[in-house]
PDB file of N, CA and C in Angstrom:
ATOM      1  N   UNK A   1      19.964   2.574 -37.628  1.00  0.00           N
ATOM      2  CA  UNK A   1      18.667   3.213 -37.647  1.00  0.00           C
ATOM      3  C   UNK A   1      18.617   4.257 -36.537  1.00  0.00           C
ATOM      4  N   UNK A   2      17.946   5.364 -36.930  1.00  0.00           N
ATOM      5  CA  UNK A   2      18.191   6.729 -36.145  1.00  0.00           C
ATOM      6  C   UNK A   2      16.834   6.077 -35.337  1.00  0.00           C
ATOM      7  N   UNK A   3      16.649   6.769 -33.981  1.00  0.00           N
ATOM      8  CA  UNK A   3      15.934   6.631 -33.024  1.00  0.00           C
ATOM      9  C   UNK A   3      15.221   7.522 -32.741  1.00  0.00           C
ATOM     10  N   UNK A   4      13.570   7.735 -32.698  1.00  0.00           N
ATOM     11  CA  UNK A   4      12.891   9.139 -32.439  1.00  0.00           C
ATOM     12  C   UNK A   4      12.532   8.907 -30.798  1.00  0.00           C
ATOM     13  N   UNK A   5      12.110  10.176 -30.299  1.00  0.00           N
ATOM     14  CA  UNK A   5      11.593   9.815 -29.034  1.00  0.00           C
ATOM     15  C   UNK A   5      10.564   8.970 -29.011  1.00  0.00           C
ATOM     16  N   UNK A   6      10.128   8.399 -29.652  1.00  0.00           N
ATOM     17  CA  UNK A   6       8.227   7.498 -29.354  1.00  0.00           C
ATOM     18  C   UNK A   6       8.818   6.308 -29.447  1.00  0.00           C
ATOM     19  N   UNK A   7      10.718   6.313 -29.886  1.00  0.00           N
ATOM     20  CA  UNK A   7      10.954   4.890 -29.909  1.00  0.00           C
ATOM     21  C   UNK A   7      11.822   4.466 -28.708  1.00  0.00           C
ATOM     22  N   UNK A   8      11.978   5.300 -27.571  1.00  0.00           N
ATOM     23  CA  UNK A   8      12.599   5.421 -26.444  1.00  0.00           C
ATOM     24  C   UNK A   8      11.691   4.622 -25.313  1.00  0.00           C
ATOM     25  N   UNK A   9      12.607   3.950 -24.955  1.00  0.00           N
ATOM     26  CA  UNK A   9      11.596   2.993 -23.969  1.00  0.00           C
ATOM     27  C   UNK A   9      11.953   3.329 -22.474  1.00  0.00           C
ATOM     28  N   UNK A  10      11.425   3.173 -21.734  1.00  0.00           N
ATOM     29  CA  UNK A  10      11.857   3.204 -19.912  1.00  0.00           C
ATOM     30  C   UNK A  10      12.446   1.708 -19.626  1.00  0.00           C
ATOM     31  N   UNK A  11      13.470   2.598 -19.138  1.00  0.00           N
ATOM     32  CA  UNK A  11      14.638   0.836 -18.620  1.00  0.00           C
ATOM     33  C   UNK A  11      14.610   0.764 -17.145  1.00  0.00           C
ATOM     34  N   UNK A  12      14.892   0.045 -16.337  1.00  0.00           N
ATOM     35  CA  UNK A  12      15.109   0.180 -14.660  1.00  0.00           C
ATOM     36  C   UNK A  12      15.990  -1.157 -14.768  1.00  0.00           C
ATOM     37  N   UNK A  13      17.395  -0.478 -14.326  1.00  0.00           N
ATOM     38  CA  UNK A  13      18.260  -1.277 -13.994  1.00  0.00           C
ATOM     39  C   UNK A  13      18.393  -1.708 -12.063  1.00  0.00           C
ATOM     40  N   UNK A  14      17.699  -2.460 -12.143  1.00  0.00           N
ATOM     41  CA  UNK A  14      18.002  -2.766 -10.262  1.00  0.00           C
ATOM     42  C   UNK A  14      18.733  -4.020  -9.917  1.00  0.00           C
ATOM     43  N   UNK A  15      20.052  -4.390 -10.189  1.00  0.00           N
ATOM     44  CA  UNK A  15      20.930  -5.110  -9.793  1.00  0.00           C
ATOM     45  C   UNK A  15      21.545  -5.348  -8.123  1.00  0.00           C
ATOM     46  N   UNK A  16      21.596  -6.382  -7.546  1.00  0.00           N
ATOM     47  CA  UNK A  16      21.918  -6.897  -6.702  1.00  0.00           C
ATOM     48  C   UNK A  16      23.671  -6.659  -6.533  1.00  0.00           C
ATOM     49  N   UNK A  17      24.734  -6.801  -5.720  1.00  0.00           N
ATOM     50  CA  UNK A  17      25.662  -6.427  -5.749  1.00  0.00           C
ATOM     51  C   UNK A  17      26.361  -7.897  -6.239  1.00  0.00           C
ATOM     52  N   UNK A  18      27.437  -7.916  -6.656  1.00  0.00           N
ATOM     53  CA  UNK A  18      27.732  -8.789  -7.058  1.00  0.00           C
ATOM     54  C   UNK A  18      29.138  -9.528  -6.678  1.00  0.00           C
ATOM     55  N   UNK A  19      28.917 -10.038  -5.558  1.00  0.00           N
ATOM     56  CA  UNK A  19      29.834 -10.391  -4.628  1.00  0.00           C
ATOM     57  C   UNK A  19      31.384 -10.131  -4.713  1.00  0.00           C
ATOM     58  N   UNK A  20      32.300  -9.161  -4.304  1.00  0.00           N
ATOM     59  CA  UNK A  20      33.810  -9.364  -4.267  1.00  0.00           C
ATOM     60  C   UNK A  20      34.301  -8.404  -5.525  1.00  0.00           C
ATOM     61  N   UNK A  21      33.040  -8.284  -6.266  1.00  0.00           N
ATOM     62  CA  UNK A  21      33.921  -7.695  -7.667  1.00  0.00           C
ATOM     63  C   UNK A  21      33.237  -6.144  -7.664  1.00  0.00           C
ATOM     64  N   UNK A  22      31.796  -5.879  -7.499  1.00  0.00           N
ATOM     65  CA  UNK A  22      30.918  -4.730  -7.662  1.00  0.00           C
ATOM     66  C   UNK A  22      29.890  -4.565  -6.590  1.00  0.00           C
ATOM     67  N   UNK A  23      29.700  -3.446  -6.143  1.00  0.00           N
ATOM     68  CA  UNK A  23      28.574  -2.828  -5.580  1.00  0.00           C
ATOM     69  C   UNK A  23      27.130  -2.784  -6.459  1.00  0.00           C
ATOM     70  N   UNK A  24      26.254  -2.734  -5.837  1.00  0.00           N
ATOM     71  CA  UNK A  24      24.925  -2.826  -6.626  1.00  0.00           C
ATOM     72  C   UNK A  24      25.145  -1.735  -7.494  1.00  0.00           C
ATOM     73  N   UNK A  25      25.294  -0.394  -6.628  1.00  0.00           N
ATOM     74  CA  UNK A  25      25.181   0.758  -7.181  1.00  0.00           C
ATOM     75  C   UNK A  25      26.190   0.604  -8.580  1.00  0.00           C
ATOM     76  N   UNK A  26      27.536   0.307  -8.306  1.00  0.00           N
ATOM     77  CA  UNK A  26      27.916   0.068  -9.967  1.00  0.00           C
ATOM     78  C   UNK A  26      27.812  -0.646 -10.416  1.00  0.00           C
ATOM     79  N   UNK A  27      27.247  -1.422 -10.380  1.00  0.00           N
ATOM     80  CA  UNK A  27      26.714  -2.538 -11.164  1.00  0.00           C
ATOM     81  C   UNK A  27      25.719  -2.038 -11.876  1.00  0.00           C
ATOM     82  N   UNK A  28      24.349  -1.410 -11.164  1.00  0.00           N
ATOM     83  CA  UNK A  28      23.644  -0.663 -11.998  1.00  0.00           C
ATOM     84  C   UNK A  28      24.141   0.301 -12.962  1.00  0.00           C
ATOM     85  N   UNK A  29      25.359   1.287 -12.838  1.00  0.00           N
ATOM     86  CA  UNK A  29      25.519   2.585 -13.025  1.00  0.00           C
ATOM     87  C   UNK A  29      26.410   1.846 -14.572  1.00  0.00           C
ATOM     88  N   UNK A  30      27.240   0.269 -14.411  1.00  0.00           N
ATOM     89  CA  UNK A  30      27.831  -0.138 -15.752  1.00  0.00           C
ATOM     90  C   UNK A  30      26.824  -0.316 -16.419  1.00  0.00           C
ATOM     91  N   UNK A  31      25.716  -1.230 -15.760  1.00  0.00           N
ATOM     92  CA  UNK A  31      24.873  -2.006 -16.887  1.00  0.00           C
ATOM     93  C   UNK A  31      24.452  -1.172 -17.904  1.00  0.00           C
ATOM     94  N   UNK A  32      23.794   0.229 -16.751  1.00  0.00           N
ATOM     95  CA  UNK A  32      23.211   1.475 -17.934  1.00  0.00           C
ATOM     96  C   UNK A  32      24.534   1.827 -18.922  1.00  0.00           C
ATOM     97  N   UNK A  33      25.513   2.385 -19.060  1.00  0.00           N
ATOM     98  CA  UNK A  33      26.395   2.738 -19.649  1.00  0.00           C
ATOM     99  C   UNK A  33      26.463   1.745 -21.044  1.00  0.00           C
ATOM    100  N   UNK A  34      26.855   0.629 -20.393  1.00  0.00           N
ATOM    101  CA  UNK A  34      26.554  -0.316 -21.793  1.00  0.00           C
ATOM    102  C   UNK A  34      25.050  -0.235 -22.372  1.00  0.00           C
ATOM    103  N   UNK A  35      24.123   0.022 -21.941  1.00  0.00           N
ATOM    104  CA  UNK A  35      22.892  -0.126 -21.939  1.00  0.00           C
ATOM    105  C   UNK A  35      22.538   1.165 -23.445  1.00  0.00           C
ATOM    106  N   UNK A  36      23.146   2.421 -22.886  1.00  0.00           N
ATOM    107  CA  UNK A  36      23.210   3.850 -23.396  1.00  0.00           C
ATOM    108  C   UNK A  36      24.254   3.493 -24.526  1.00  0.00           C
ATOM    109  N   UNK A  37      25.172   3.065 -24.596  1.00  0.00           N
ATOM    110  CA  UNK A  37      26.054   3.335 -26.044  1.00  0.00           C
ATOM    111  C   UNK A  37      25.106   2.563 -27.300  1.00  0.00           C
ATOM    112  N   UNK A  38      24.055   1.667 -26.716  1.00  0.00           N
ATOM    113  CA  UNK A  38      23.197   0.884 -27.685  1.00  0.00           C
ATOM    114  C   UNK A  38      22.251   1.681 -28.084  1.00  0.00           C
ATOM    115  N   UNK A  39      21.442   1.959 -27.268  1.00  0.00           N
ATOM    116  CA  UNK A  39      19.899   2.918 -26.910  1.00  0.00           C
ATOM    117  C   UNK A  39      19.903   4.594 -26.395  1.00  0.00           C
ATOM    118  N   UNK A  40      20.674   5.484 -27.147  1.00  0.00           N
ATOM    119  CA  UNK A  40      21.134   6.822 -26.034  1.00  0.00           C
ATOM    120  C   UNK A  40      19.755   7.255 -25.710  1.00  0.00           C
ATOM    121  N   UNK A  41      18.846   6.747 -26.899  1.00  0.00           N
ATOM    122  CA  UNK A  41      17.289   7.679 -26.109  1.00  0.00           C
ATOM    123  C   UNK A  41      16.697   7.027 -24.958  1.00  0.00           C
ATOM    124  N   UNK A  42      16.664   6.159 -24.365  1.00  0.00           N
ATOM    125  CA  UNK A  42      15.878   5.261 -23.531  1.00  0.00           C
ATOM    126  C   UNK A  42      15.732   6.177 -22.110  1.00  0.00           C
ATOM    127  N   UNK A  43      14.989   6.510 -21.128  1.00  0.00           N
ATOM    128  CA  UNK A  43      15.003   6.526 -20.072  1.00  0.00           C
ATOM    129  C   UNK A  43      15.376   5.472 -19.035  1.00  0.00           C
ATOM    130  N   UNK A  44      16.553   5.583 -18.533  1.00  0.00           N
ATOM    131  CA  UNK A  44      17.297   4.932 -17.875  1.00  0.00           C
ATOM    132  C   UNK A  44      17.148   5.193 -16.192  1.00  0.00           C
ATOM    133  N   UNK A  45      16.546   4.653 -15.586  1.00  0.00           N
ATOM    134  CA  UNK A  45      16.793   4.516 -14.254  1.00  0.00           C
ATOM    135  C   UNK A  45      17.376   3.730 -13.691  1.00  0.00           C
ATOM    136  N   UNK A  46      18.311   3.920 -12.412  1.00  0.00           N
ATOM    137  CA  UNK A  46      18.907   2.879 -11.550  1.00  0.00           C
ATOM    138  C   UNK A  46      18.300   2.954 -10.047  1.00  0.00           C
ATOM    139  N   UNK A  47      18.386   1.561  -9.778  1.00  0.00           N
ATOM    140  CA  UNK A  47      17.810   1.326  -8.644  1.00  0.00           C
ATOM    141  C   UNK A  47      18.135   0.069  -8.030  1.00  0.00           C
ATOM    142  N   UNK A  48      19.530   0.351  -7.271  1.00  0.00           N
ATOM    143  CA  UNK A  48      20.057  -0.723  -6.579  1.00  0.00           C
ATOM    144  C   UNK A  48      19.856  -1.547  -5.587  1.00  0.00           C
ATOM    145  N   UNK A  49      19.574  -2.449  -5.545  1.00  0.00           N
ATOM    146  CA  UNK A  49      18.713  -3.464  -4.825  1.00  0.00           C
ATOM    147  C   UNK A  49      19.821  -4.066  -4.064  1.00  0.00           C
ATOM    148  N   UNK A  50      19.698  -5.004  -2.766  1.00  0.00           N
ATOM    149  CA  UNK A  50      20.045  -5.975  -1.801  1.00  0.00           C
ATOM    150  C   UNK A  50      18.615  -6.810  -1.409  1.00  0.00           C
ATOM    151  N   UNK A  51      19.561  -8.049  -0.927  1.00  0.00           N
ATOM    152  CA  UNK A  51      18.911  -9.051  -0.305  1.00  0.00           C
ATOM    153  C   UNK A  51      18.727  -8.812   1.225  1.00  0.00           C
ATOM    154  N   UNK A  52      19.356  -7.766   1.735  1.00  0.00           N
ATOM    155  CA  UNK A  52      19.741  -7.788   3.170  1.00  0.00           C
ATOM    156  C   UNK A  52      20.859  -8.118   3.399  1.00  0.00           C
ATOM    157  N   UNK A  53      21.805  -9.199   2.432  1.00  0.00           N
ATOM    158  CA  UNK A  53      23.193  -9.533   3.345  1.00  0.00           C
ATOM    159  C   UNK A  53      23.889  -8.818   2.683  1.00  0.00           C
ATOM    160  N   UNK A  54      24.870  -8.941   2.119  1.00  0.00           N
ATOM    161  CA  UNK A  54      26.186  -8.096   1.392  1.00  0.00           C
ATOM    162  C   UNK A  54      25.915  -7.227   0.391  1.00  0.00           C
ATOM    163  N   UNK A  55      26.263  -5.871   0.575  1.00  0.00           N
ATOM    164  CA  UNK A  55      25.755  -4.736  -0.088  1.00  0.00           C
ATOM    165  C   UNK A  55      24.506  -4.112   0.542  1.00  0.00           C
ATOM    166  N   UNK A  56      23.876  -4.541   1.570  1.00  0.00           N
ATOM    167  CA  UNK A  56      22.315  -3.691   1.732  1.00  0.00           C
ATOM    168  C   UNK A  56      22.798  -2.362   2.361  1.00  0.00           C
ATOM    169  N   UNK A  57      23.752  -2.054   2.986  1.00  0.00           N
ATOM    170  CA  UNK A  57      24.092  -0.579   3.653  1.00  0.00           C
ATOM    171  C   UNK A  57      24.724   0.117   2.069  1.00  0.00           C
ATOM    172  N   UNK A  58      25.349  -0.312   1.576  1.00  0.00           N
ATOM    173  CA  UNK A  58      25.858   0.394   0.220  1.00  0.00           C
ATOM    174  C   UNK A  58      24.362   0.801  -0.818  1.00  0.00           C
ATOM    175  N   UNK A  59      23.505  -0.077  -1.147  1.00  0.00           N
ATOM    176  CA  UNK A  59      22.325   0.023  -2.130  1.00  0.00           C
ATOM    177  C   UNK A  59      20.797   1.202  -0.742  1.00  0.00           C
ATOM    178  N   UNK A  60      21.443   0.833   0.631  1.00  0.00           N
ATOM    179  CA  UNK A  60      20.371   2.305   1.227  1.00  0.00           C
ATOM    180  C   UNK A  60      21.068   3.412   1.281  1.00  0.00           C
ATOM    181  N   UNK A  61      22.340   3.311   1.092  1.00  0.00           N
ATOM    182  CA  UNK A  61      23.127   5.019   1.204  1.00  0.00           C
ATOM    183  C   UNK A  61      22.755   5.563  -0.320  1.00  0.00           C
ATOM    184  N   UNK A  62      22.624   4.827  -1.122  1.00  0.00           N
ATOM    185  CA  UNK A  62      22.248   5.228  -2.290  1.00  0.00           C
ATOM    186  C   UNK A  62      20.847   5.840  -2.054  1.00  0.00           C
ATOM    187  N   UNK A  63      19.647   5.475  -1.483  1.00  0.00           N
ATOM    188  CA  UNK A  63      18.393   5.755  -1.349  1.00  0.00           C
ATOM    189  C   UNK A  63      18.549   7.043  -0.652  1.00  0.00           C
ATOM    190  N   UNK A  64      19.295   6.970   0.530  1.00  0.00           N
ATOM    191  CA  UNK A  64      19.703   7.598   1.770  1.00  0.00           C
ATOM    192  C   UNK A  64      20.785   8.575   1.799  1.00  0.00           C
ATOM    193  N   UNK A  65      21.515   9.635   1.092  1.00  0.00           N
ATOM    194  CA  UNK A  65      22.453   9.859   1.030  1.00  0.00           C
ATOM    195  C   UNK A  65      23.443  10.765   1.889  1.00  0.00           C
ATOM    196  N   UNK A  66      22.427  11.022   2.597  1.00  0.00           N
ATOM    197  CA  UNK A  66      22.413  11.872   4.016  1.00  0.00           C
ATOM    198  C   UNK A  66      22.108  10.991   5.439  1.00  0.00           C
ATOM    199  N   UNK A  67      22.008  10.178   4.830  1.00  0.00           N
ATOM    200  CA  UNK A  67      22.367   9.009   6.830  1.00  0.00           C
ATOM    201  C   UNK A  67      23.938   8.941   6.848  1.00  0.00           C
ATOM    202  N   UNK A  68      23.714   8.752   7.713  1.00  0.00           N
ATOM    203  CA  UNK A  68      25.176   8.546   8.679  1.00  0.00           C
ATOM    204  C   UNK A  68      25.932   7.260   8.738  1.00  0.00           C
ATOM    205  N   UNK A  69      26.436   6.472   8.377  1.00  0.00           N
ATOM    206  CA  UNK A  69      27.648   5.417   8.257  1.00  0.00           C
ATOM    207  C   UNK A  69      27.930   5.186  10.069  1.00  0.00           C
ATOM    208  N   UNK A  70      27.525   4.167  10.484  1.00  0.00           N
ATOM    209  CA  UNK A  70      28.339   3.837  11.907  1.00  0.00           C
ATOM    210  C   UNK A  70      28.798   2.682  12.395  1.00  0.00           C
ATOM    211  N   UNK A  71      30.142   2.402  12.684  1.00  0.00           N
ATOM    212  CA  UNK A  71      30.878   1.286  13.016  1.00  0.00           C
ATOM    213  C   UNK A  71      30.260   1.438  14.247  1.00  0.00           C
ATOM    214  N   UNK A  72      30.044  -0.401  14.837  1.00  0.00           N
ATOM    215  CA  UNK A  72      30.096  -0.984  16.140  1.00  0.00           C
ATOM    216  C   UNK A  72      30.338  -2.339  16.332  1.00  0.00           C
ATOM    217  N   UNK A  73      31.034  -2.616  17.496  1.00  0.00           N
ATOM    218  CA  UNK A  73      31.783  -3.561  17.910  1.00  0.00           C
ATOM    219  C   UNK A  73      30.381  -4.547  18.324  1.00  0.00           C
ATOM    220  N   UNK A  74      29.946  -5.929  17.944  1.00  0.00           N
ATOM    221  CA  UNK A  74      29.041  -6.506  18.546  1.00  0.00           C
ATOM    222  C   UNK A  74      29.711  -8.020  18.792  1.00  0.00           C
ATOM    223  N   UNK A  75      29.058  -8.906  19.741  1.00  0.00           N
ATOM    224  CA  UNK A  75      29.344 -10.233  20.215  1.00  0.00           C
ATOM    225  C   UNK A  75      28.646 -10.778  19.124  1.00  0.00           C
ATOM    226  N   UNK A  76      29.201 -12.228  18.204  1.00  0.00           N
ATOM    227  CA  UNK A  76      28.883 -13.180  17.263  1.00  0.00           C
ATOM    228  C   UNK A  76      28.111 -14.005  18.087  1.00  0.00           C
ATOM    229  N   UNK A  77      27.666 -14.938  17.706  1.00  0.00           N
ATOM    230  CA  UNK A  77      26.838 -16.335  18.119  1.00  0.00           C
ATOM    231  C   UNK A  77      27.745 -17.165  18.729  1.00  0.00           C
ATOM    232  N   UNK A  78      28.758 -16.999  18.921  1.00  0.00           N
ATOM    233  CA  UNK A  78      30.077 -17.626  19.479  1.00  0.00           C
ATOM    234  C   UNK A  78      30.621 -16.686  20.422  1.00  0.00           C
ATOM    235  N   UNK A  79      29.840 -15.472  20.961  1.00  0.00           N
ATOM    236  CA  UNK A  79      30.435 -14.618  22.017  1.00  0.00           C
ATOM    237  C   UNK A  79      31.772 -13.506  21.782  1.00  0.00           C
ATOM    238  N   UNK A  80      32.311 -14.037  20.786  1.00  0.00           N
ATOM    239  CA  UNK A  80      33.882 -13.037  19.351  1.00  0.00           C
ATOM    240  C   UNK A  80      33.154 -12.085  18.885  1.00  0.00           C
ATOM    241  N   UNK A  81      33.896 -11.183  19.288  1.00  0.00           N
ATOM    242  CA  UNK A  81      33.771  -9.957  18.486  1.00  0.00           C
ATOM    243  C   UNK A  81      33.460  -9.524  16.962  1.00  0.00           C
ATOM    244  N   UNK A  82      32.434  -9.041  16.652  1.00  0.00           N
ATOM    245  CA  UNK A  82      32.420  -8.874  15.125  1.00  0.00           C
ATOM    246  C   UNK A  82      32.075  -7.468  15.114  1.00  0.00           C
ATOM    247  N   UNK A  83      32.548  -7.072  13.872  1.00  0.00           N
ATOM    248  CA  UNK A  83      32.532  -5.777  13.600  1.00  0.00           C
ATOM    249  C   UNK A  83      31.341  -5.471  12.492  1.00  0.00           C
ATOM    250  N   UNK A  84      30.262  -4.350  12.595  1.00  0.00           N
ATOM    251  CA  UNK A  84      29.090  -4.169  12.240  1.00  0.00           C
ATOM    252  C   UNK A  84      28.818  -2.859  11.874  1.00  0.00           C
ATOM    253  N   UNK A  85      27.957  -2.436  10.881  1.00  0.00           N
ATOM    254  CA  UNK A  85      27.770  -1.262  10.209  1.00  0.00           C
ATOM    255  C   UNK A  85      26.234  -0.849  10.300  1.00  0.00           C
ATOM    256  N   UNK A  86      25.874   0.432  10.637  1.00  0.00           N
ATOM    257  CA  UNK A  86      24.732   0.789  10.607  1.00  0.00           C
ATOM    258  C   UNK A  86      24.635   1.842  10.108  1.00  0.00           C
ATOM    259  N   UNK A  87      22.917   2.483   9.760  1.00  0.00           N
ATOM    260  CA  UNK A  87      22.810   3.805   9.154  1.00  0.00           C
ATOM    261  C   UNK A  87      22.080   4.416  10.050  1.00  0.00           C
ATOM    262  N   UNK A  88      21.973   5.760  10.391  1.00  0.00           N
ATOM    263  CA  UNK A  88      21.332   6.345  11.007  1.00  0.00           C
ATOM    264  C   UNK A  88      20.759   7.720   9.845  1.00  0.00           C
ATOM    265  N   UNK A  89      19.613   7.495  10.131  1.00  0.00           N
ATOM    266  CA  UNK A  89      18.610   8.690   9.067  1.00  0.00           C
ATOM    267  C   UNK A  89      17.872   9.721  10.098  1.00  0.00           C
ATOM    268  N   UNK A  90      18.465  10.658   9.725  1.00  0.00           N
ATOM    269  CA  UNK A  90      18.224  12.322  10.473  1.00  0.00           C
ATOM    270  C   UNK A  90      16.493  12.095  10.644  1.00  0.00           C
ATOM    271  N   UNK A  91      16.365  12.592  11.535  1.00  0.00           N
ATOM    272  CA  UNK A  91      14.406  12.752  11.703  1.00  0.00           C
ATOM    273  C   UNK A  91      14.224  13.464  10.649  1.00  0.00           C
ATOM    274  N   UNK A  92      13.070  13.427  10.258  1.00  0.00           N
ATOM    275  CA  UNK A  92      12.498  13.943   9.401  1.00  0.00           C
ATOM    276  C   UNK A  92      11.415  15.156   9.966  1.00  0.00           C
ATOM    277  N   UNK A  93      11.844  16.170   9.307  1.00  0.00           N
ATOM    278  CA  UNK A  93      11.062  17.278   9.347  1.00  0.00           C
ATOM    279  C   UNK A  93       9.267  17.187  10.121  1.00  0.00           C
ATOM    280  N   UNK A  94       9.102  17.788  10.750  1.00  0.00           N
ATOM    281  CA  UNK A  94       7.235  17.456  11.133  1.00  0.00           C
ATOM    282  C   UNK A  94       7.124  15.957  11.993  1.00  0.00           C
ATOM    283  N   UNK A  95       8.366  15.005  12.033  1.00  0.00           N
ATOM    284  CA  UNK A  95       8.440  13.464  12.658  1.00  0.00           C
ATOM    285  C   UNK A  95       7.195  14.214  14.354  1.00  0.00           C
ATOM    286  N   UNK A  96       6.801  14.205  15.048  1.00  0.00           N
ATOM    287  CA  UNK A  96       6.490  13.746  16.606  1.00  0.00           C
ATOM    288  C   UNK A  96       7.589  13.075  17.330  1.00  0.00           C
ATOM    289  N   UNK A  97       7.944  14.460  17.800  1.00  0.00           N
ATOM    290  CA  UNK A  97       9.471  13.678  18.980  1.00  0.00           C
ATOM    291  C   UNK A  97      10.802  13.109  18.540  1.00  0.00           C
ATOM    292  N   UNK A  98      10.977  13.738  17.010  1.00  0.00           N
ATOM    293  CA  UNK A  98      11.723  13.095  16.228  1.00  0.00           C
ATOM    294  C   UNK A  98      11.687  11.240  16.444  1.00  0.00           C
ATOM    295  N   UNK A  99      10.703  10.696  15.877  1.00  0.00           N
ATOM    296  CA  UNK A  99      10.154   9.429  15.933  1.00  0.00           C
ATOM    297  C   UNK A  99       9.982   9.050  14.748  1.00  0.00           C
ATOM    298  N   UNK A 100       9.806   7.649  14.500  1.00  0.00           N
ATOM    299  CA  UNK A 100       9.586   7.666  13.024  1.00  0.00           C
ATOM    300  C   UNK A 100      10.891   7.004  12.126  1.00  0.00           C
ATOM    301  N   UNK A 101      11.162   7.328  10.992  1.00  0.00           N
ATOM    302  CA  UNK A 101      11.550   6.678   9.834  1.00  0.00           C
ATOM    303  C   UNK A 101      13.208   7.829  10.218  1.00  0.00           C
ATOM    304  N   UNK A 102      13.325   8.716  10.989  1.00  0.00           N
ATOM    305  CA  UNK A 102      14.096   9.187  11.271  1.00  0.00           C
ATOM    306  C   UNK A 102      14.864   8.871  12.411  1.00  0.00           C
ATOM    307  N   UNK A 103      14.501   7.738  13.313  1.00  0.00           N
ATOM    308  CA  UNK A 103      15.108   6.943  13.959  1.00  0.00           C
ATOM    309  C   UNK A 103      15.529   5.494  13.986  1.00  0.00           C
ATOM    310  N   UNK A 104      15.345   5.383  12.589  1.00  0.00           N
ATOM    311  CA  UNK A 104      15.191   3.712  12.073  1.00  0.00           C
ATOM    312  C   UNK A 104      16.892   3.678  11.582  1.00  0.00           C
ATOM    313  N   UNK A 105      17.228   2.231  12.550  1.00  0.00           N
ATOM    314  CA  UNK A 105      18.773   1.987  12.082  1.00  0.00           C
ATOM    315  C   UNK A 105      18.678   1.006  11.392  1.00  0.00           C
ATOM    316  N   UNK A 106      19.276   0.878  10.227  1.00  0.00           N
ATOM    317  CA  UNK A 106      19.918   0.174   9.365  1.00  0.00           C
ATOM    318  C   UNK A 106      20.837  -0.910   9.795  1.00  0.00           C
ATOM    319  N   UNK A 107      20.922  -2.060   9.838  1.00  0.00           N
ATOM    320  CA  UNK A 107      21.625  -3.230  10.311  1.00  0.00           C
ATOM    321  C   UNK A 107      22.238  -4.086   9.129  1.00  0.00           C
ATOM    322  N   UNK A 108      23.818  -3.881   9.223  1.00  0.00           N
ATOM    323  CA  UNK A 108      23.973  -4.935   8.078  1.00  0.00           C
ATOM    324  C   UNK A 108      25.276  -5.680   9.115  1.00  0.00           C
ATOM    325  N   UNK A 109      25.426  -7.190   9.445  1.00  0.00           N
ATOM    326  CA  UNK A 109      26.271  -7.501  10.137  1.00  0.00           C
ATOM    327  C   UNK A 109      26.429  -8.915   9.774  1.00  0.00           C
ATOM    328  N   UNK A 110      27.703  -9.526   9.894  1.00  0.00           N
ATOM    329  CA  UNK A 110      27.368 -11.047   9.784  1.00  0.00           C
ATOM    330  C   UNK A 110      26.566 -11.923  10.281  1.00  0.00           C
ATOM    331  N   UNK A 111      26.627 -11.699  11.627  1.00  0.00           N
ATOM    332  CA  UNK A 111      25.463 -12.778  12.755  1.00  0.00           C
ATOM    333  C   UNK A 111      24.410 -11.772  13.284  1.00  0.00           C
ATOM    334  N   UNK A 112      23.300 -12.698  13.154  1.00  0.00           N
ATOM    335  CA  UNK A 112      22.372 -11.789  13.647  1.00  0.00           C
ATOM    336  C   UNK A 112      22.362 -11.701  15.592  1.00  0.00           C
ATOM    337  N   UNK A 113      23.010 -12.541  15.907  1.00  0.00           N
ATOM    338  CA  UNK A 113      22.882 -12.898  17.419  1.00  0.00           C
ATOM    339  C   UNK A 113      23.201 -11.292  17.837  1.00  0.00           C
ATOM    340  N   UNK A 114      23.895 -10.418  17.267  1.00  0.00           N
ATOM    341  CA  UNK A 114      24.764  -9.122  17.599  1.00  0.00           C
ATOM    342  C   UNK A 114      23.326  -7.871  18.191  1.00  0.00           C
ATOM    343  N   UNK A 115      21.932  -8.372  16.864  1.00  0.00           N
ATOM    344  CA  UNK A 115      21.471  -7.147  16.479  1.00  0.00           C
ATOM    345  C   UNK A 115      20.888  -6.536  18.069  1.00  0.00           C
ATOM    346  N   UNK A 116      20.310  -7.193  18.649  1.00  0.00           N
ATOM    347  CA  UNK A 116      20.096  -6.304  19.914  1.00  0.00           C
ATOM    348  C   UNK A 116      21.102  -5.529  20.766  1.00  0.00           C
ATOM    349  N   UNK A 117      22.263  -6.438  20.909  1.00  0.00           N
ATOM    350  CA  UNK A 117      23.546  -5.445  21.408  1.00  0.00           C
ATOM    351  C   UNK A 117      23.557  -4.299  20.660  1.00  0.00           C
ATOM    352  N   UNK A 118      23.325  -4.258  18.800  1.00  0.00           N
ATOM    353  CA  UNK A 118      24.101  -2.990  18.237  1.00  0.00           C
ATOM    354  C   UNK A 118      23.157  -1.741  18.748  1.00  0.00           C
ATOM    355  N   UNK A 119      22.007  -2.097  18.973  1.00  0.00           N
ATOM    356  CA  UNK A 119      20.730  -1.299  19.123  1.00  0.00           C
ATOM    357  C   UNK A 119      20.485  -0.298  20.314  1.00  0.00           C
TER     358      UNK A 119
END
């Protein structure tokens, strides 16, 4: 059966990453694909989601595509070294003192004991 536009529906694919095998972002970007060889008219959005632990710096660079990626060395809950990833998002235009949502870092790390050191 042929498909008119009034029979095109809005989809929002927002998938979680899916541990070891996929990133949110492709996870969303397959689901639609399979999604489209069924439905080509549908409005398809993706919108990759995290919980905060594994995948949340991958599903905000997606939001974010212009922050900055930054390795740092932080102390675990056991005082060992762990290695930690943050985002840094450019001020935003008109910010006051470049303040704001343009100085907000992104924290994705195993132990939280680290987050004030990374800061």
């Amino acid at each position: 059966m042929s498909r008119t536009s009034k029979d095109a529906a809005r989809i929002v694919f927002a998938p979680d990453s899916l541990r070891g095998t996929a990133t949110a972002d492709a996870a969303a970007r397959n689901i639609a694909e399979g999604w489209l060889t069924v439905r080509p008219n549908d409005d398809v959005r993706l919108l990759p989601m995290a919980d905060g632990g594994e995948g949340a710096i991958d599903a905000l660079k997606t939001l974010f595509p212009a922050a900055e990626q930054r390795a740092v060395r932080i102390s675990g809950p056991d005082g060992r070294p762990v290695d930690a990833v943050w985002l840094y998002l450019q001020p935003t235009p008109g910010e006051p003192n470049g303040r704001g949502v343009g100085r907000t870092r992104i924290n994705q790390r195993d132990y939280a004991h680290g987050i004030p050191r990374a800061l």
